[in-house]
N, C-alpha and C. Protein backbone atom coordinates (compact mmCIF):
# COMPACT_ATOMS: atom_id res chain seq x y z
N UNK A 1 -25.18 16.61 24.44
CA UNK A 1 -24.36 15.42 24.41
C UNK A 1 -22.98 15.76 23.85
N UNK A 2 -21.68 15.35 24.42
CA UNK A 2 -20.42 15.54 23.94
C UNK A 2 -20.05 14.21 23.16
N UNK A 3 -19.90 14.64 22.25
CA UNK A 3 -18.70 13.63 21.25
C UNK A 3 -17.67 14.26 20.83
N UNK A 4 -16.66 12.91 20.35
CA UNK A 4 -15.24 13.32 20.47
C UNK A 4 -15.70 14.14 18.58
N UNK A 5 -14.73 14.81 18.25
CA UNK A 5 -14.79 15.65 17.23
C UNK A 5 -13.58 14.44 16.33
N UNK A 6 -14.01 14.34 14.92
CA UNK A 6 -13.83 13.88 13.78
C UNK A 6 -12.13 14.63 13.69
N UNK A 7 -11.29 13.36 13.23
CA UNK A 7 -9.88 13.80 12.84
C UNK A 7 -9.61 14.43 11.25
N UNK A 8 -9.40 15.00 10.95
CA UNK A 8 -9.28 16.31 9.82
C UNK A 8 -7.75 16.65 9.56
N UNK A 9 -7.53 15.65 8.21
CA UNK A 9 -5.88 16.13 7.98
C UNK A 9 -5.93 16.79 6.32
N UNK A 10 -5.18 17.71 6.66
CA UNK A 10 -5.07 18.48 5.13
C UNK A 10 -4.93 18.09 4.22
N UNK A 11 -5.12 17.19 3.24
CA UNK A 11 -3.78 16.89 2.33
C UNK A 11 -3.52 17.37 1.17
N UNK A 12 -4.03 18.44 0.34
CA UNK A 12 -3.60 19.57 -0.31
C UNK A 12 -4.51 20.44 0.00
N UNK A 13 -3.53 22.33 0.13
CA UNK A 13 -4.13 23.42 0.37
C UNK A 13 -3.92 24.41 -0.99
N UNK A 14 -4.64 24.81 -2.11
CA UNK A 14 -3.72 25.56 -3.23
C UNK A 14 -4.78 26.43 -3.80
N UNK A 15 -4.20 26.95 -4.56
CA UNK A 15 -5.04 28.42 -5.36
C UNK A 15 -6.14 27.69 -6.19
N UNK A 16 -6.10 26.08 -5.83
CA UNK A 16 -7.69 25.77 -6.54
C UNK A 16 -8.71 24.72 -6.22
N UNK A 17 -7.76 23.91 -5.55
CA UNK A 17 -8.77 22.94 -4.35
C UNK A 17 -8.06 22.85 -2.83
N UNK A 18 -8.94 22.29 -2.02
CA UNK A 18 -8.82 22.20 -0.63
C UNK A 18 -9.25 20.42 -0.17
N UNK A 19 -8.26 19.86 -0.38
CA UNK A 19 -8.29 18.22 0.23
C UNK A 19 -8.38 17.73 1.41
N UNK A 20 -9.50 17.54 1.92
CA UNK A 20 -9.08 16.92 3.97
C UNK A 20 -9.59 15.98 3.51
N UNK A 21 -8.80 14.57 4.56
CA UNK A 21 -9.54 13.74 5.04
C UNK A 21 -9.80 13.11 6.33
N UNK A 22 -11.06 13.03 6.38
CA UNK A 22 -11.91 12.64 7.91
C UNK A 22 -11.62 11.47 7.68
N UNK A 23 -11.95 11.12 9.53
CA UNK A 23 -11.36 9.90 9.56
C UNK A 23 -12.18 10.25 11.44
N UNK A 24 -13.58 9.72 11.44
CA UNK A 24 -14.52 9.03 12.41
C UNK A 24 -14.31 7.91 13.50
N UNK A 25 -13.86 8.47 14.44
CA UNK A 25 -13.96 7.23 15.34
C UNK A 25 -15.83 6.97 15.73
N UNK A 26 -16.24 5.95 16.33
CA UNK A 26 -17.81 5.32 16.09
C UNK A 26 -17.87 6.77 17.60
N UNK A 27 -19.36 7.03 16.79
CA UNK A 27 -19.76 8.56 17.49
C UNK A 27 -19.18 9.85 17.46
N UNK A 28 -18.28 10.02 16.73
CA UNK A 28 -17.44 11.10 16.59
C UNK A 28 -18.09 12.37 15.36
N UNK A 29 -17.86 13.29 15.51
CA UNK A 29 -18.89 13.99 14.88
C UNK A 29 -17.86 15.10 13.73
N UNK A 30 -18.21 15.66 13.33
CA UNK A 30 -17.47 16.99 12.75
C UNK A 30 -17.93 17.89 13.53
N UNK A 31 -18.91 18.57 14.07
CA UNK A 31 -19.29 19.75 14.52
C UNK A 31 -20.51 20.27 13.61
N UNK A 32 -21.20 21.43 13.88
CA UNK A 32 -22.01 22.33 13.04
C UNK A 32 -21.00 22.89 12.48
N UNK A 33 -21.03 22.87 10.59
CA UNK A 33 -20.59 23.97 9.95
C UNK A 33 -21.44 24.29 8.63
N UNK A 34 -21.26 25.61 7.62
CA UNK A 34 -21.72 25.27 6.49
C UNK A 34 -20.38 25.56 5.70
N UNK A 35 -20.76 24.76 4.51
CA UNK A 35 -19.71 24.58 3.49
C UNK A 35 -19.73 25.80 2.76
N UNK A 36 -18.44 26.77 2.79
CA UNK A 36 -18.36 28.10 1.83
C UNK A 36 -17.95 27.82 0.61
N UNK A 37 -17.88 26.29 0.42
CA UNK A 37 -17.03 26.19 -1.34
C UNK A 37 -18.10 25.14 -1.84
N UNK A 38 -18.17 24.75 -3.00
CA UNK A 38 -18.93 23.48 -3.83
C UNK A 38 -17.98 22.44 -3.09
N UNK A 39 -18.51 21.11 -2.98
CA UNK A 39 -17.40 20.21 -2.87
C UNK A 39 -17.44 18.98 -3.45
N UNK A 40 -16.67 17.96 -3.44
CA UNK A 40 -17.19 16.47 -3.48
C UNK A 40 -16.18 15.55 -2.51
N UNK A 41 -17.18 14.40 -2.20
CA UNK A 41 -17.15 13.81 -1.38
C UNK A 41 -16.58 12.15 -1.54
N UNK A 42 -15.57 11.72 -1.49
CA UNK A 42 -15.15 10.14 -1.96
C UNK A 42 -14.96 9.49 -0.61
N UNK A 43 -15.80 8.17 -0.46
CA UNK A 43 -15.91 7.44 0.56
C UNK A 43 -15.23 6.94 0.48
N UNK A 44 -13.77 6.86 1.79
CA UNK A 44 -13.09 5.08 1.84
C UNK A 44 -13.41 3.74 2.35
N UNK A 45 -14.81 4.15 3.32
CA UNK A 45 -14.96 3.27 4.24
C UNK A 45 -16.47 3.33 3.83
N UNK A 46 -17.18 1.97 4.05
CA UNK A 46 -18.77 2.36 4.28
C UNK A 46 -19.11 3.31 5.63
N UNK A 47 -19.68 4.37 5.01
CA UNK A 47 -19.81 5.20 5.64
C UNK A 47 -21.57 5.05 6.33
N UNK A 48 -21.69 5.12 7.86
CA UNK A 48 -22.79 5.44 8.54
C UNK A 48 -23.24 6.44 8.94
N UNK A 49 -23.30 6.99 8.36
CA UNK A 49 -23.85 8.69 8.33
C UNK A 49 -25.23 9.08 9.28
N UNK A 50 -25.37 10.12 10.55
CA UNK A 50 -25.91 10.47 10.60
C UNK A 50 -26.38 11.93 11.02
N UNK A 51 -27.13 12.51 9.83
CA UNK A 51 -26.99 13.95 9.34
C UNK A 51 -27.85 14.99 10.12
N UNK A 52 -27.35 15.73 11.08
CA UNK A 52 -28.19 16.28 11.91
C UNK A 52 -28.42 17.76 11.12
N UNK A 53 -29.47 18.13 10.74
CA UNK A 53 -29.39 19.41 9.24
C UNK A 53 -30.58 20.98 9.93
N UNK A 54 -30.57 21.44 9.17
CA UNK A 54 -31.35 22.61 9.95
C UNK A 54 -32.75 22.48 10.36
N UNK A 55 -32.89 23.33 11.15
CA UNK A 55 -34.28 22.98 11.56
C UNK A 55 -34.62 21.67 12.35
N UNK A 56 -33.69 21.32 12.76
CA UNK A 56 -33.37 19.97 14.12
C UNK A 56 -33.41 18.81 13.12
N UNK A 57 -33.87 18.79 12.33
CA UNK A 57 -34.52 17.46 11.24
C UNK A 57 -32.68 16.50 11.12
N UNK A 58 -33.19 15.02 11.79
CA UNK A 58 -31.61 14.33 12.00
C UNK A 58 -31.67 12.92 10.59
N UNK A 59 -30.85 12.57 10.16
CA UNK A 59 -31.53 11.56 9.03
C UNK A 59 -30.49 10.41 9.14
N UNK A 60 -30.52 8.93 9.33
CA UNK A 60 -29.19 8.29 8.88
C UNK A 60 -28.99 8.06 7.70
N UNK A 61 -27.87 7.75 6.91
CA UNK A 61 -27.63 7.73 5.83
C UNK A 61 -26.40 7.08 5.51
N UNK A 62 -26.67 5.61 5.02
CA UNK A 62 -25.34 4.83 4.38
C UNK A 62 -25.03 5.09 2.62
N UNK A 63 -23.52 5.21 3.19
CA UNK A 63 -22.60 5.92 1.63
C UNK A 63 -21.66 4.74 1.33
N UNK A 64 -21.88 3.70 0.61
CA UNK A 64 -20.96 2.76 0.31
C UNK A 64 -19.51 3.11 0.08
N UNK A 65 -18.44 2.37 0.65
CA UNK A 65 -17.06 2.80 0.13
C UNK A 65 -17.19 2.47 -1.30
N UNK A 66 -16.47 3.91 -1.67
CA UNK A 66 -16.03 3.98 -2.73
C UNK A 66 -16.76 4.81 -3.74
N UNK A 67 -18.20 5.69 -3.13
CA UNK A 67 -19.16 6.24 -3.40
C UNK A 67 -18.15 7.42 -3.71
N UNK A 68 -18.93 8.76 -4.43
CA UNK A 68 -18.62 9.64 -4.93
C UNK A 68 -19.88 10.23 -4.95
N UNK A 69 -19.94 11.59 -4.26
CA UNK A 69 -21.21 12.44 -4.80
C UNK A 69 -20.52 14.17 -4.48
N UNK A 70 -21.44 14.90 -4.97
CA UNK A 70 -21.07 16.46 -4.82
C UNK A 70 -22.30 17.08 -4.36
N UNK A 71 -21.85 18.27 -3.95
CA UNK A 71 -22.89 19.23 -3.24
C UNK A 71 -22.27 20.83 -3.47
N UNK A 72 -23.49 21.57 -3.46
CA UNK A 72 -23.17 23.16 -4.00
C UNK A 72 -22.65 24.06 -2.53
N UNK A 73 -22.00 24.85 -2.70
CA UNK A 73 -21.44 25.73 -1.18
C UNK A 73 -23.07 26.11 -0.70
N UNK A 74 -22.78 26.08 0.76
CA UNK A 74 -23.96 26.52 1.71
C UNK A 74 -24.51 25.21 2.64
N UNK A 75 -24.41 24.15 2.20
CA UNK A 75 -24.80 23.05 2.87
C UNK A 75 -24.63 23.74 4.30
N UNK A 76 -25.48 23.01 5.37
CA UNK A 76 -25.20 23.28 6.93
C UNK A 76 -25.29 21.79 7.83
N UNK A 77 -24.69 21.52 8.05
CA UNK A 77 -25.14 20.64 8.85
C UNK A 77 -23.90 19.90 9.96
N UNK A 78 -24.23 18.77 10.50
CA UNK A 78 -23.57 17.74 11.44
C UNK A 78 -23.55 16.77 10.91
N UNK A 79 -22.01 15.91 10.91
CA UNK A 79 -22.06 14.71 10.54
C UNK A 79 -21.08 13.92 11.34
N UNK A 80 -22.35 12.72 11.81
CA UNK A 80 -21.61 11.70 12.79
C UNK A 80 -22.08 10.44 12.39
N UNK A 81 -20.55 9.98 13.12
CA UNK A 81 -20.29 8.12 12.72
C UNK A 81 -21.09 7.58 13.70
N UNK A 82 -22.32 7.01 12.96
CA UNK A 82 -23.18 6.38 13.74
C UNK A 82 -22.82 4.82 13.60
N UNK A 83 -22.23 4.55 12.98
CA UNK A 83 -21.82 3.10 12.57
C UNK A 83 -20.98 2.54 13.86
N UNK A 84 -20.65 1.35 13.91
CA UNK A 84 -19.52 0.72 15.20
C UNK A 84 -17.81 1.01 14.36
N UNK A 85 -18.00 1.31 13.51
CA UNK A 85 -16.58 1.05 12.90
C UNK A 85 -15.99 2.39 12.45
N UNK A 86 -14.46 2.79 12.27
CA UNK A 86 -14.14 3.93 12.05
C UNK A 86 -14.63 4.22 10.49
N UNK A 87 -14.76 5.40 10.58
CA UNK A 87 -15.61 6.31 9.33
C UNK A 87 -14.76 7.13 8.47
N UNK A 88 -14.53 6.76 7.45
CA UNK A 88 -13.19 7.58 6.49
C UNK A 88 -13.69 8.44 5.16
N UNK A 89 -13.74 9.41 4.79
CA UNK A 89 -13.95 10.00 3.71
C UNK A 89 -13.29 11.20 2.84
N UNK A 90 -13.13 11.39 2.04
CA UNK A 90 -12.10 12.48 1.28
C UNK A 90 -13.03 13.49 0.90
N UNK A 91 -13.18 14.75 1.50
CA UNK A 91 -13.56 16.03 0.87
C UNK A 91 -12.74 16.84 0.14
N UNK A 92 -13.31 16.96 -0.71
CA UNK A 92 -12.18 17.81 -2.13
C UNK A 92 -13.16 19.12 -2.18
N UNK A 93 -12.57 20.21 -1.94
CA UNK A 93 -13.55 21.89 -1.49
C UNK A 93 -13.11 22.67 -3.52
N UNK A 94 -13.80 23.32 -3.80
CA UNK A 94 -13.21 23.51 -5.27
C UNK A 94 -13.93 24.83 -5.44
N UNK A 95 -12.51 25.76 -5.33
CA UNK A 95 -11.77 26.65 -4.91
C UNK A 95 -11.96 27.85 -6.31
């Protein structure tokens, strides 16, 4: 199945964190990647998450705006806006 790929703007690059923020149109995905840094994650939008992870295993998962959580480098996975509405979130990579 093709979906459109998740919009990804830099907004700081430096010798100690790495700032993007996504920004989901409804079905739009990031791609398969795994995360090479620790990160955390700040929701702008209620987020409809659905997490396609290794081993085929797919999960949905709602992240209230305004949520905050972290995760250790290595994560793998897919993440798409399963929701009807655009999908916004701030990844901070820590460097």
């Amino acid at each position: 199945m093709h979906r459109a790929t998740a919009k990804a703007t830099t907004l700081i690059d430096d010798a100690k964190v790495r700032v993007t923020r996504f920004d989901f149109a409804p079905g739009a995905e990031t791609g398969w990647h795994r995360h090479g840094l620790d990160y955390v994650i700040t929701t702008l939008t209620d987020c409809h998450m659905l997490l396609e992870e290794q081993g085929g295993a797919s999960r949905p998962v709602l992240v209230p705006a305004g949520t905050v959580y972290r995760r250790d480098e290595g994560v793998e996975h897919n993440v798409i806006n399963e929701g009807t509405a655009t999908m916004s979130f701030i990844e901070t990579e820590l460097k």
